[in-house]
C-alpha atoms as a PDB file:
ATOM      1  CA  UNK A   1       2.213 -32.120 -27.407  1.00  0.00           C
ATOM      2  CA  UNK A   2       1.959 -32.159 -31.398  1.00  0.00           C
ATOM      3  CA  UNK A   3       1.766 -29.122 -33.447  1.00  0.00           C
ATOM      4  CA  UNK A   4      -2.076 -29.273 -33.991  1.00  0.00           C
ATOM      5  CA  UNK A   5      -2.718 -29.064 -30.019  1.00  0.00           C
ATOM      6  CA  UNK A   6       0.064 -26.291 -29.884  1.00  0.00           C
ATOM      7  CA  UNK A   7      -1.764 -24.252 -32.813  1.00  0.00           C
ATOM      8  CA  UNK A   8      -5.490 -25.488 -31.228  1.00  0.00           C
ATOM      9  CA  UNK A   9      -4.004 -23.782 -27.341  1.00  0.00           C
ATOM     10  CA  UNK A  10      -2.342 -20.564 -29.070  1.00  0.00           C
ATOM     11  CA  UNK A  11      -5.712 -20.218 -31.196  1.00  0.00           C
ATOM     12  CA  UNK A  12      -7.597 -20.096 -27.799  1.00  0.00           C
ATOM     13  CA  UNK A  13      -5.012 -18.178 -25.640  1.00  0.00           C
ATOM     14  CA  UNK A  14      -6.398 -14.264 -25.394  1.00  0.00           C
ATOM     15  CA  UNK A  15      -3.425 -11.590 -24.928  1.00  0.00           C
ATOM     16  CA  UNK A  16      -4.583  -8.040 -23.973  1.00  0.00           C
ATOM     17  CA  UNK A  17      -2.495  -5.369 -22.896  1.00  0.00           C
ATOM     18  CA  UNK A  18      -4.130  -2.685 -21.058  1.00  0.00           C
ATOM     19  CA  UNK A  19      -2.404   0.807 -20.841  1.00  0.00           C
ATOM     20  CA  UNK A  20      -3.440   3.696 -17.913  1.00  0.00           C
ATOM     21  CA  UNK A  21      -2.586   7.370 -19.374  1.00  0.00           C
ATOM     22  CA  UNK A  22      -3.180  10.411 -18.032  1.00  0.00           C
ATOM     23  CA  UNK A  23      -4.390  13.906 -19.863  1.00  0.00           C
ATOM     24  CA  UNK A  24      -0.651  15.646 -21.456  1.00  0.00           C
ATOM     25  CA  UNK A  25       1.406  13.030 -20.635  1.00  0.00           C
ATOM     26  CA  UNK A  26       4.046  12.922 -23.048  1.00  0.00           C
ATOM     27  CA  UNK A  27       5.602   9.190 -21.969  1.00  0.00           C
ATOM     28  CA  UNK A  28       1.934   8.083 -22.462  1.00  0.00           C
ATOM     29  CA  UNK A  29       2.073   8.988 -26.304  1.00  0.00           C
ATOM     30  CA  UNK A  30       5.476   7.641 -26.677  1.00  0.00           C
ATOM     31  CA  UNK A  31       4.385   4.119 -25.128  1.00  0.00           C
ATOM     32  CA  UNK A  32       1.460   4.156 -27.765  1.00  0.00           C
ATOM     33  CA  UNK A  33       3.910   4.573 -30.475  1.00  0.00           C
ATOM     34  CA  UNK A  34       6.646   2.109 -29.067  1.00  0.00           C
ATOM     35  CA  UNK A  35       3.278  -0.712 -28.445  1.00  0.00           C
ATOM     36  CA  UNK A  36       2.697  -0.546 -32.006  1.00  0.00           C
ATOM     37  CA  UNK A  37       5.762  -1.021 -33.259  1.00  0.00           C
ATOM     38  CA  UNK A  38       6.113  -4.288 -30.984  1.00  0.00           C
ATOM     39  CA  UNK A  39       2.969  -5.553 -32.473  1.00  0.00           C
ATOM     40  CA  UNK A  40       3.832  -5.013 -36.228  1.00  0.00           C
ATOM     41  CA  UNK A  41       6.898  -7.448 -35.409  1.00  0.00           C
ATOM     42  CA  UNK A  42       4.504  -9.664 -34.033  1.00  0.00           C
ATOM     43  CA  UNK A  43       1.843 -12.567 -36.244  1.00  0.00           C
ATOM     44  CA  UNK A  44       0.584 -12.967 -32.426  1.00  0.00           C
ATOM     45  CA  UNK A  45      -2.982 -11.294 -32.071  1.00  0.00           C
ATOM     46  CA  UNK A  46      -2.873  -9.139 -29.041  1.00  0.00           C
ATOM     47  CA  UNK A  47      -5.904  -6.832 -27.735  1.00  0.00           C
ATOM     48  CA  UNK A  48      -4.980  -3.173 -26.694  1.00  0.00           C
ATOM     49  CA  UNK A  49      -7.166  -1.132 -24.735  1.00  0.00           C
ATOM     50  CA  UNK A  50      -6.034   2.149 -23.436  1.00  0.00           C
ATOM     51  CA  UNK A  51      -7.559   4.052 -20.625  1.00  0.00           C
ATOM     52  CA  UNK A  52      -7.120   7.435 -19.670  1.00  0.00           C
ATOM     53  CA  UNK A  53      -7.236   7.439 -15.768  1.00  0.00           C
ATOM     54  CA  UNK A  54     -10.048   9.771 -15.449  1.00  0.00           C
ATOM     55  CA  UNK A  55     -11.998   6.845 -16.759  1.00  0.00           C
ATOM     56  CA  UNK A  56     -11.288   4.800 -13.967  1.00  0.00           C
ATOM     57  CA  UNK A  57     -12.288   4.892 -10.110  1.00  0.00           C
ATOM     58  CA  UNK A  58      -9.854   6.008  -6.973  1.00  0.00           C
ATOM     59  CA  UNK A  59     -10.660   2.301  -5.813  1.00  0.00           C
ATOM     60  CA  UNK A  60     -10.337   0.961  -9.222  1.00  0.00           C
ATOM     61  CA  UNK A  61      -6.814   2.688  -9.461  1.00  0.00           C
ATOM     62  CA  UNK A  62      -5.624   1.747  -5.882  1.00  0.00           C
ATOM     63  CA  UNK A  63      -6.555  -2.027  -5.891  1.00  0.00           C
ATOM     64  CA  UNK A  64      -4.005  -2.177  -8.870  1.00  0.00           C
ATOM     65  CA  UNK A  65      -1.340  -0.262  -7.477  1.00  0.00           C
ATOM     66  CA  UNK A  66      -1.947   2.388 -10.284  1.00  0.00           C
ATOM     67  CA  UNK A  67       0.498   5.076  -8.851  1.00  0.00           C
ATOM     68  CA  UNK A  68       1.987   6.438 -12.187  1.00  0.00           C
ATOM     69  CA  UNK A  69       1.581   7.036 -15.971  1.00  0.00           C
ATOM     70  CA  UNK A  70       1.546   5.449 -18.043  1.00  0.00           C
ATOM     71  CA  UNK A  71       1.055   1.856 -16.295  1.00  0.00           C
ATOM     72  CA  UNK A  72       0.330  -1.252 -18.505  1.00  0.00           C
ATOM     73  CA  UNK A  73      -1.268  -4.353 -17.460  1.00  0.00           C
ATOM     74  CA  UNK A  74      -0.060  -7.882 -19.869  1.00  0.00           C
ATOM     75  CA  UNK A  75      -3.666 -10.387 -19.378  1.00  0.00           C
ATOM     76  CA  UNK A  76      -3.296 -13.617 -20.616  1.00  0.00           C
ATOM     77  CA  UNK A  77      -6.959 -15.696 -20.441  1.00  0.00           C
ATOM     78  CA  UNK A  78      -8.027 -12.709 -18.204  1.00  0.00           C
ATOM     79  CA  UNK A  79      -5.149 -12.981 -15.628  1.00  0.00           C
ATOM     80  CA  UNK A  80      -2.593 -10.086 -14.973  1.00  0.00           C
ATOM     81  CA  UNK A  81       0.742 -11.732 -15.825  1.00  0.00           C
ATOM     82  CA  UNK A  82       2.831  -8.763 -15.714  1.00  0.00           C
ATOM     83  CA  UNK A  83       2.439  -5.413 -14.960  1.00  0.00           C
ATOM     84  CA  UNK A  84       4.838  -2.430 -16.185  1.00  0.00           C
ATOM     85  CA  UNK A  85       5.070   1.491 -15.783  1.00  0.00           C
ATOM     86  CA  UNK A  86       6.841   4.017 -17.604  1.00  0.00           C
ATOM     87  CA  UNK A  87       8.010   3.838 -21.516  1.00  0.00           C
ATOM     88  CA  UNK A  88      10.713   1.286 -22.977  1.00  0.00           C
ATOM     89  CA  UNK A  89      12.160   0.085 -25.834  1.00  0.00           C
ATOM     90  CA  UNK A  90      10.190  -1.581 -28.907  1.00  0.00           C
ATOM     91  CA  UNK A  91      12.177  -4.804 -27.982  1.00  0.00           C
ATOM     92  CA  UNK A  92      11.844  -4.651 -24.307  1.00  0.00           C
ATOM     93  CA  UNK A  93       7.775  -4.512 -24.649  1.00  0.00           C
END
């Protein structure tokens, strides 16, 4: 594969990263500080949407195994690749 294809995939490749928070939850404003960081080291556009859990259904939250805060969800081309809960690192995210 030569560069152009490479650059033409990347350019249509969509990366989201969807975090679940919860009202006072202190890890959930660390992780929102800690995601940031990650994506000023980054030239890779990445979506973020966060979501406080009140937002979302029982169902909604069970389907997805949503069982603590804060949980994010990595989507690449609308498919959960990897989800992750709790806080980490700058250079673990």
């Amino acid at each position: 594969m030569n560069t152009e294809s490479k650059n033409q995939q990347t350019s249509n490749t969509t990366r989201k990263i969807l975090v679940i928070t919860t009202k006072g939850c202190e890890s959930c404003n660390v992780l929102k500080r800690l995601i940031d960081e990650a994506l000023n080291l980054t030239h890779i556009p990445v979506e973020v949407e966060y979501k406080d859990s009140s937002e979302c259904t029982r169902d909604w939250l069970k389907q997805r195994r949503v069982t603590d805060f804060p949980t994010m969800f990595f989507i690449k081309n609308d498919t959960v690749r990897y989800k992750y809960k709790g806080t980490a690192p700058a250079i673990v995210i």
